[in-house]
Protein backbone atom coordinates (compact mmCIF):
# COMPACT_ATOMS: atom_id res chain seq x y z
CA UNK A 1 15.36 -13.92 23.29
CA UNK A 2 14.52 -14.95 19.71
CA UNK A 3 12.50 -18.22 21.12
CA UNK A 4 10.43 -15.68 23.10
CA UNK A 5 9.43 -13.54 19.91
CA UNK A 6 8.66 -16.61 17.92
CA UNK A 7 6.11 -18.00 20.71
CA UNK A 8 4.64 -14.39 21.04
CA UNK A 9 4.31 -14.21 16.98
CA UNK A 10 2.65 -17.84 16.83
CA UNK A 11 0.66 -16.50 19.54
CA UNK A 12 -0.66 -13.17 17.28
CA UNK A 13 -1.10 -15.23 14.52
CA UNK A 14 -3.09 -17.33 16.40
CA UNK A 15 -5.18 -14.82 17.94
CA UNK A 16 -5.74 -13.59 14.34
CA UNK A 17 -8.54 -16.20 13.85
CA UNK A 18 -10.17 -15.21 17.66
CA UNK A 19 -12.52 -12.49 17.80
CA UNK A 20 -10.48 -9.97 19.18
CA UNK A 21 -7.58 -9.77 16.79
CA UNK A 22 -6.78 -9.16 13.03
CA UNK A 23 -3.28 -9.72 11.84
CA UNK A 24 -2.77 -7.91 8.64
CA UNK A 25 0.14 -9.09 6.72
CA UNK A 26 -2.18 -9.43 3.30
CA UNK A 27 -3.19 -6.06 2.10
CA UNK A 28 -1.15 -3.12 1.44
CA UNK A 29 -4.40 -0.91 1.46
CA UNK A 30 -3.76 -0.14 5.38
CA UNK A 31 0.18 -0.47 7.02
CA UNK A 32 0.56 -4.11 7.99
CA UNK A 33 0.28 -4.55 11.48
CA UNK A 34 -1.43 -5.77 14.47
CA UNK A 35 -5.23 -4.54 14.38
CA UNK A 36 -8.11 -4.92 16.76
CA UNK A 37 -11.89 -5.74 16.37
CA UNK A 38 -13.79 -3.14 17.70
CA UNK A 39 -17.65 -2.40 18.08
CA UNK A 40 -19.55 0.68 17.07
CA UNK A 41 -21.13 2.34 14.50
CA UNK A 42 -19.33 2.13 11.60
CA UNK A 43 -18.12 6.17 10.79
CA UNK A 44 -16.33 8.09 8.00
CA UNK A 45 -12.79 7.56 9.04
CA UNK A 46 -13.17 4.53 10.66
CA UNK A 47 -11.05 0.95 9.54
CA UNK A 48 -12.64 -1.78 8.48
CA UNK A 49 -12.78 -5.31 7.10
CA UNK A 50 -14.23 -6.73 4.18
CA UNK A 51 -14.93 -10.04 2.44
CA UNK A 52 -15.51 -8.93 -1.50
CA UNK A 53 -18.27 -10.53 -3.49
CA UNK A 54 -17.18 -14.01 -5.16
CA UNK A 55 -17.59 -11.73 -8.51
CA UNK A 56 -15.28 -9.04 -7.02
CA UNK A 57 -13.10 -11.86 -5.13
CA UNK A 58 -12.32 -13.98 -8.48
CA UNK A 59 -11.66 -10.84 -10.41
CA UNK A 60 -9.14 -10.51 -7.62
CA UNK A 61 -7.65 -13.85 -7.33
CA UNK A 62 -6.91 -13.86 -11.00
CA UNK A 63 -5.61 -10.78 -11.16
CA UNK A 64 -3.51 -11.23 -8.15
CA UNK A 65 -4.61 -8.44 -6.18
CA UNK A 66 -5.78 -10.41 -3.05
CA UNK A 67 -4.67 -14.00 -1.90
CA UNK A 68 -6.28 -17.07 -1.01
CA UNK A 69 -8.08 -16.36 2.29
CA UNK A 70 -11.02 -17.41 4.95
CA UNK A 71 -13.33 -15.27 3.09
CA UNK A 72 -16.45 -17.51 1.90
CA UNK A 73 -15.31 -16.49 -1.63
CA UNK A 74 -12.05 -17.74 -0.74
CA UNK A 75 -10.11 -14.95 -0.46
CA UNK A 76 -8.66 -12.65 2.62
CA UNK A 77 -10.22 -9.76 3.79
CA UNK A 78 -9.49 -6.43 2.87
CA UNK A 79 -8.41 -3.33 4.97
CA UNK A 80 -9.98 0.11 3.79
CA UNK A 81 -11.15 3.03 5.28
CA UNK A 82 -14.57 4.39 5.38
CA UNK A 83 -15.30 7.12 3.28
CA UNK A 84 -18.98 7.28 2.86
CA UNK A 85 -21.57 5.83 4.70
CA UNK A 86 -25.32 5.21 3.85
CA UNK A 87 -27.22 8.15 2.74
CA UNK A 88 -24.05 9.65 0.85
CA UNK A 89 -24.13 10.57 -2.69
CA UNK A 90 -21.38 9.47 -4.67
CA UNK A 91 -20.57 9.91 -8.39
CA UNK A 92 -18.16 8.84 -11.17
CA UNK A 93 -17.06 10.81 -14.21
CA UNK A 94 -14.30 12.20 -16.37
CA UNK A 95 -11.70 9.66 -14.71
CA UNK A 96 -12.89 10.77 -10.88
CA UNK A 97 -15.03 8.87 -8.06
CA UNK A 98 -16.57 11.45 -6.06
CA UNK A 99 -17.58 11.12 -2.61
CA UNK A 100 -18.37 13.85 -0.30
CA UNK A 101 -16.45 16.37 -2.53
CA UNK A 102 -13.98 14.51 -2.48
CA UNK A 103 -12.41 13.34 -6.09
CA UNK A 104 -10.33 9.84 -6.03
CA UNK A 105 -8.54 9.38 -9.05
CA UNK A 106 -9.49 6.41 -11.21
CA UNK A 107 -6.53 4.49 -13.26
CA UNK A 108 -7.63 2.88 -16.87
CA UNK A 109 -5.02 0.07 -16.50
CA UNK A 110 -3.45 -1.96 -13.14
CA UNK A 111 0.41 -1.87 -12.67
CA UNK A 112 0.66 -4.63 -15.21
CA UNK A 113 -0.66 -2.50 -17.44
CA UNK A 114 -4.08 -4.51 -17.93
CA UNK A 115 -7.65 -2.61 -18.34
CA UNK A 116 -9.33 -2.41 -14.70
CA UNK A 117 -13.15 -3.39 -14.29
CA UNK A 118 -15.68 -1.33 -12.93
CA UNK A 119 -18.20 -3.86 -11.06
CA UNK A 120 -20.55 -0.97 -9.96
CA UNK A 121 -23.82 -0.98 -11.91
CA UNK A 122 -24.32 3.11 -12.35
CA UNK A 123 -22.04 5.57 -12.35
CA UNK A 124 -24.26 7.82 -9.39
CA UNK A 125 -26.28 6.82 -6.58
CA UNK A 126 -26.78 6.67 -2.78
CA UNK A 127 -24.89 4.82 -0.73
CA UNK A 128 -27.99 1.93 0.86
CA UNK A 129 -27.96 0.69 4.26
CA UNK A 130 -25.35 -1.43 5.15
CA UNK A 131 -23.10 -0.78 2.22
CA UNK A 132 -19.98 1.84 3.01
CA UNK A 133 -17.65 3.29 0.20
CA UNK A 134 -14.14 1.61 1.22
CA UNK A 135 -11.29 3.22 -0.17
CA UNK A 136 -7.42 2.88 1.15
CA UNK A 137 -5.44 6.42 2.06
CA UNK A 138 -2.06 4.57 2.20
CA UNK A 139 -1.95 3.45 -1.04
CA UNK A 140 -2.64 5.89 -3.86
CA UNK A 141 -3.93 3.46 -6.51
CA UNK A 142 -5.30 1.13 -4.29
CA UNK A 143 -8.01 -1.01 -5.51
CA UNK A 144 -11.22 -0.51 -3.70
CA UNK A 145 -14.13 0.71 -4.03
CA UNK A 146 -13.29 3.01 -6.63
CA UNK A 147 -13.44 0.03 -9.29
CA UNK A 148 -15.86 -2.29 -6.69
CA UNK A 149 -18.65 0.54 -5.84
CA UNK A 150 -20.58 0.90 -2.10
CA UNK A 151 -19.81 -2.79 -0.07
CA UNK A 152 -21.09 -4.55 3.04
CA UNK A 153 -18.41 -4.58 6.01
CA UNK A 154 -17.44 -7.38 8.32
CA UNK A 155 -16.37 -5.76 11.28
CA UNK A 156 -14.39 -2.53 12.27
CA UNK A 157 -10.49 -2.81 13.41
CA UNK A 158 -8.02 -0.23 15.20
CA UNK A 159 -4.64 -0.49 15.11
CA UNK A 160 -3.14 -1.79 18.06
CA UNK A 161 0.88 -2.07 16.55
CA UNK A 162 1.88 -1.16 12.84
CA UNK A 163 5.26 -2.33 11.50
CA UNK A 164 5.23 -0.68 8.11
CA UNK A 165 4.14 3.11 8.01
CA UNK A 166 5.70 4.03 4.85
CA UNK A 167 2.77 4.86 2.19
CA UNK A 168 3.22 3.55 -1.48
């Protein structure tokens, strides 16, 4: 039995680099799981996947927020959902980034206790085409775009089998 699990987990993991299949076992911003790609047009509530600037990615990497990855700044992808979408107005002030009238909570200092950096260049605007607000409902002080600001997408996902649904 435990020689048939193995060959169907090497076979997930290496579906995770096909086009049909994303096998998140990186980022605690959505439950770690199995996840398909899907098509569409990218929606408020929908998950999706993201390579981060290199700016954002180093940040990252040095920090120790995301791990070495197939990203072209060499990190993984992250997992967030979609919160606002082009055309939506989004603000920060007074410790809050709004978005849809919606307030998100925005920490001074990471777990370690080090200052966080905001990479966004104002603290309003409108969300351009082809940028999304990505921000993680699992994880309370996730890092997303909260600290990043509106980012590009690489593809949507759904999940097809989660093995961790506690939040943190």
């Amino acid at each position: 039995m435990t020689k048939w699990l193995l060959l169907i987990l090497a076979a997930l993991i290496f579906l995770n680099f096909s086009h049909f299949i994303f096998f998140n076992i990186y980022t605690h911003s959505l439950p770690y799981g199995i996840y398909i790609k899907t098509q569409g047009i990218p929606d408020r509530g929908s998950y999706a996947a993201t390579c981060l600037t290199p700016e954002i990615a180093r940040y990252g990497i040095e920090r120790g927020y995301l791990a070495q990855g197939v990203c072209k700044s060499g990190t993984v992808m992250v997992l967030k959902v979609i919160k606002g979408i082009p055309g939506d107005h989004y603000s920060v002030k007074n410790g809050l980034f709004e978005i849809n009238g919606i307030d998100y909570n925005i920490i001074s200092k990471d777990s370690s206790g080090r200052p966080l950096k905001a990479f966004y260049s104002q603290n309003e605007g409108v969300i351009q085409p082809g940028e999304y607000v990505l921000l993680s409902n699992f994880i309370k002080n996730s890092w997303d775009s909260r600290y990043w600001g509106p980012v590009g997408i690489e593809f949507l996902v759904k999940p097809l089998w989660i093995f961790d649904h506690e939040k943190r």
